[in-house]
C-alpha atoms as a PDB file:
ATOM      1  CA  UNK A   1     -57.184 -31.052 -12.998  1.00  0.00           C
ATOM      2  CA  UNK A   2     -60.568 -29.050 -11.348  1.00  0.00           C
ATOM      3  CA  UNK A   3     -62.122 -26.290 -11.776  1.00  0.00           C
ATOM      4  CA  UNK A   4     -60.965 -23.632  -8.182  1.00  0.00           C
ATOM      5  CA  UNK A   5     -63.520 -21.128  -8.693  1.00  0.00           C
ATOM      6  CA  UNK A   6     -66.347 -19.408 -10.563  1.00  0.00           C
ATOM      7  CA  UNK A   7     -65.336 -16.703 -11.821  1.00  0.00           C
ATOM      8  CA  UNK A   8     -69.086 -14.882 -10.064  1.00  0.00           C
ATOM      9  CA  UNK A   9     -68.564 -16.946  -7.050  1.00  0.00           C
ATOM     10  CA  UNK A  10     -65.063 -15.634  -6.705  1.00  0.00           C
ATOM     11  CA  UNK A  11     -66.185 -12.403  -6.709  1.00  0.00           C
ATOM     12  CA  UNK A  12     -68.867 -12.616  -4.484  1.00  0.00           C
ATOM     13  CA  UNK A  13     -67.006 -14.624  -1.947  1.00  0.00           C
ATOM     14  CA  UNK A  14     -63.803 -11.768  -2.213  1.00  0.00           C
ATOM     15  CA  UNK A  15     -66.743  -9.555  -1.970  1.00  0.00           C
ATOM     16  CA  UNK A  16     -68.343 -10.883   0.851  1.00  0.00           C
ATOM     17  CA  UNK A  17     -64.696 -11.492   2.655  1.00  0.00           C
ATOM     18  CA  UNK A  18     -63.609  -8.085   2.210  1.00  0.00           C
ATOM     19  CA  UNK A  19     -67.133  -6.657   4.150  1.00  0.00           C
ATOM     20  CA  UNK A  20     -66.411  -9.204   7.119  1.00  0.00           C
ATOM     21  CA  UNK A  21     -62.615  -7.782   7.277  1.00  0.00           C
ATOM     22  CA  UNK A  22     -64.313  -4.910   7.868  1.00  0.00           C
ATOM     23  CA  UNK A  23     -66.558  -6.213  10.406  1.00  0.00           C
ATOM     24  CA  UNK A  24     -63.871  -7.680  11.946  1.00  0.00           C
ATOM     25  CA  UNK A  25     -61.663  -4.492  12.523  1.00  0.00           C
ATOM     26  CA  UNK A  26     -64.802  -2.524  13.380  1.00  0.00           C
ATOM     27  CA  UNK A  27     -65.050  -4.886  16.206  1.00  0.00           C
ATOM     28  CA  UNK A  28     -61.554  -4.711  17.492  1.00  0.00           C
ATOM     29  CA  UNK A  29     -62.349  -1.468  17.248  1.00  0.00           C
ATOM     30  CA  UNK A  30     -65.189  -1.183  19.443  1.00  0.00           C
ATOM     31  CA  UNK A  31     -63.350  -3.907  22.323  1.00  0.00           C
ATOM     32  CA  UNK A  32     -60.910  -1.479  22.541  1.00  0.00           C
ATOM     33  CA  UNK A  33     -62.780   1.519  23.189  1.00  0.00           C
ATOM     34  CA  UNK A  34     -64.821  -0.868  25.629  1.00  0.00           C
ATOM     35  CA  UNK A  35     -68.335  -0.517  23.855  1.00  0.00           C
ATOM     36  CA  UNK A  36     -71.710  -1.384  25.331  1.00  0.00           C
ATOM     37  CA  UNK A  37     -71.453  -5.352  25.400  1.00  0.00           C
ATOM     38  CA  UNK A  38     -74.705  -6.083  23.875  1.00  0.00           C
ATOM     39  CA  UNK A  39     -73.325  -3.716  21.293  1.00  0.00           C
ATOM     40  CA  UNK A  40     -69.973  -5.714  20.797  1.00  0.00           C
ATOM     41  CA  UNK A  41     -72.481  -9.101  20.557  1.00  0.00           C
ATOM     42  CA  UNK A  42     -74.490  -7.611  17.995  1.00  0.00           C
ATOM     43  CA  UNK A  43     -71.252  -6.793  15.734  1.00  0.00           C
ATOM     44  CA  UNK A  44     -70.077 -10.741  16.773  1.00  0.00           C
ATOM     45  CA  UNK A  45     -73.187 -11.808  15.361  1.00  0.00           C
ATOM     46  CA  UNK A  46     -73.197 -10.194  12.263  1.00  0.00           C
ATOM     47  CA  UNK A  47     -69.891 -10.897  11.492  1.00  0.00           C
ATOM     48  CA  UNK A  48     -71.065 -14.984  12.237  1.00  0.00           C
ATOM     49  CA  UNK A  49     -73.997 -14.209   9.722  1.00  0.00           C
ATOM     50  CA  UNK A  50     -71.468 -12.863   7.044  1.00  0.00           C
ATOM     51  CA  UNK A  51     -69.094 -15.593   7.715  1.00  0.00           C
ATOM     52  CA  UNK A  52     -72.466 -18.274   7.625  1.00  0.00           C
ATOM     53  CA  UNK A  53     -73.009 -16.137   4.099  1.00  0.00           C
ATOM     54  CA  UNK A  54     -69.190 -16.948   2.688  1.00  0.00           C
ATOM     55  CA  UNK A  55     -69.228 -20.625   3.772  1.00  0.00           C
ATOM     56  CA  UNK A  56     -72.615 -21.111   1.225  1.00  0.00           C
ATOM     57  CA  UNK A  57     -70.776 -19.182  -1.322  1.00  0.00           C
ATOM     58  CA  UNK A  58     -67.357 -21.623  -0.978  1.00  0.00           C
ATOM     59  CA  UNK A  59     -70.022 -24.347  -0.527  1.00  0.00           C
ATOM     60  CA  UNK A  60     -71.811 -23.734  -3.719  1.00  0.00           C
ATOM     61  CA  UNK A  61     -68.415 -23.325  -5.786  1.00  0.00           C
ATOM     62  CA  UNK A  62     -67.628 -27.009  -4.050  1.00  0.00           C
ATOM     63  CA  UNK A  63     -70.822 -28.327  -5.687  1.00  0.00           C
ATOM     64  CA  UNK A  64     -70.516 -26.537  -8.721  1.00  0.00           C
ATOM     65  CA  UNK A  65     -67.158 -27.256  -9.686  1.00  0.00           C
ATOM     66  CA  UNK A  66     -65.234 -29.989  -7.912  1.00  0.00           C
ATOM     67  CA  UNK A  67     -68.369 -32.231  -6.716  1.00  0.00           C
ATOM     68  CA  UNK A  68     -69.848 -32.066 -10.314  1.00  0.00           C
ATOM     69  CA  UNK A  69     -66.644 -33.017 -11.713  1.00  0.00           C
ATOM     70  CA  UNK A  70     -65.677 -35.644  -9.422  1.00  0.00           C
ATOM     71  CA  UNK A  71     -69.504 -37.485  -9.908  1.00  0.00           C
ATOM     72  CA  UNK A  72     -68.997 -37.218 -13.871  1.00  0.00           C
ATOM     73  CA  UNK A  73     -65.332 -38.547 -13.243  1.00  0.00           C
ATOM     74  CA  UNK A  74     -65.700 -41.532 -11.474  1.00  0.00           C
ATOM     75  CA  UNK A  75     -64.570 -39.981  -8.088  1.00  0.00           C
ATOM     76  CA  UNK A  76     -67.813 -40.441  -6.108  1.00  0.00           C
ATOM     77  CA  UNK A  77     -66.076 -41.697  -3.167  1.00  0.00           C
ATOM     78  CA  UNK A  78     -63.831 -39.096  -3.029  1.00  0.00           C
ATOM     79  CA  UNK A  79     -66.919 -35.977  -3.619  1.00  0.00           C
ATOM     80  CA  UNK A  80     -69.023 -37.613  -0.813  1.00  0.00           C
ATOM     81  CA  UNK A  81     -66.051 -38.309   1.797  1.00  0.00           C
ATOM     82  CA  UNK A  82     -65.151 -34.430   1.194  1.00  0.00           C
ATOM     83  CA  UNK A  83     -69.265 -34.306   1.893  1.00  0.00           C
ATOM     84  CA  UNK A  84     -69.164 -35.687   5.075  1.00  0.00           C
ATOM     85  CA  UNK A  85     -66.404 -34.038   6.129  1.00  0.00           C
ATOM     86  CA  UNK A  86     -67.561 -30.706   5.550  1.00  0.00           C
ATOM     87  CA  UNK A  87     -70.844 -31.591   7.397  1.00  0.00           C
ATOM     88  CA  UNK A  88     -69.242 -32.500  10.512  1.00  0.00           C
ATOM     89  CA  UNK A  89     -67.372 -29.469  10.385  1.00  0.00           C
ATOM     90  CA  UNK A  90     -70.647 -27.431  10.008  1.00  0.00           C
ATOM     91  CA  UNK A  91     -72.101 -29.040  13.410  1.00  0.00           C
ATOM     92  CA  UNK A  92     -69.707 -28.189  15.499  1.00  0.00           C
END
C-alpha cells in the first residue's frame, strides 16, 4: 500500500538511533558510577537533542512518503488527522 521508508532516511535514522543507544548506555553508565550531576544533565540533553534529530528524520520520511501519497490519493483527511496528531504529541 505506502511507501515505510527511504531507503537514505532509513539509514540515517538507524544511524542516528544507533549513536543515541550509545548515549543512552553511556549515561546509565555515568548514574551508576554517580557522576558530577551537571555532567549527567549535559549527557540527558544531548541525548534529547539526538532524539529531537531522529523525530525530523521519521518526520521527513512521514512527509515524503505516506503524506505525499495520501494527498495524491485522495486521503487528505486521513494525512492531516495523522498531522495533528503528531503535533500535539510534539508539545507536550
Amino acid at each position: 500500500m505506502y511507501q515505510h521508508l527511504n531507503q537514505k532516511l532509513k539509514n540515517r535514522a538507524l544511524h542516528r538511533a544507533k549513536i543515541i543507544k550509545g548515549q543512552m548506555e553511556s549515561l546509565i553508565r555515568a548514574v551508576e558510577k554517580e557522576e558530577y550531576c551537571p555532567m549527567l544533565l549535559h549527557r540527558s540533553f544531548s541525548i534529547q537533542r539526538s532524539l529531537k534529530s531522529l523525530d525530523a528524520l521519521m518526520l521527513e520520511n512521514h512527509l515524503r512518503t505516506h503524506v505525499k501519497q495520501q494527498l495524491s490519493g485522495k486521503e487528505e483527511e486521513r494525512a492531516i488527522r495523522e498531522l495533528i496528531e503528531v503535533f500535539i504529541l510534539s508539545s507536550k
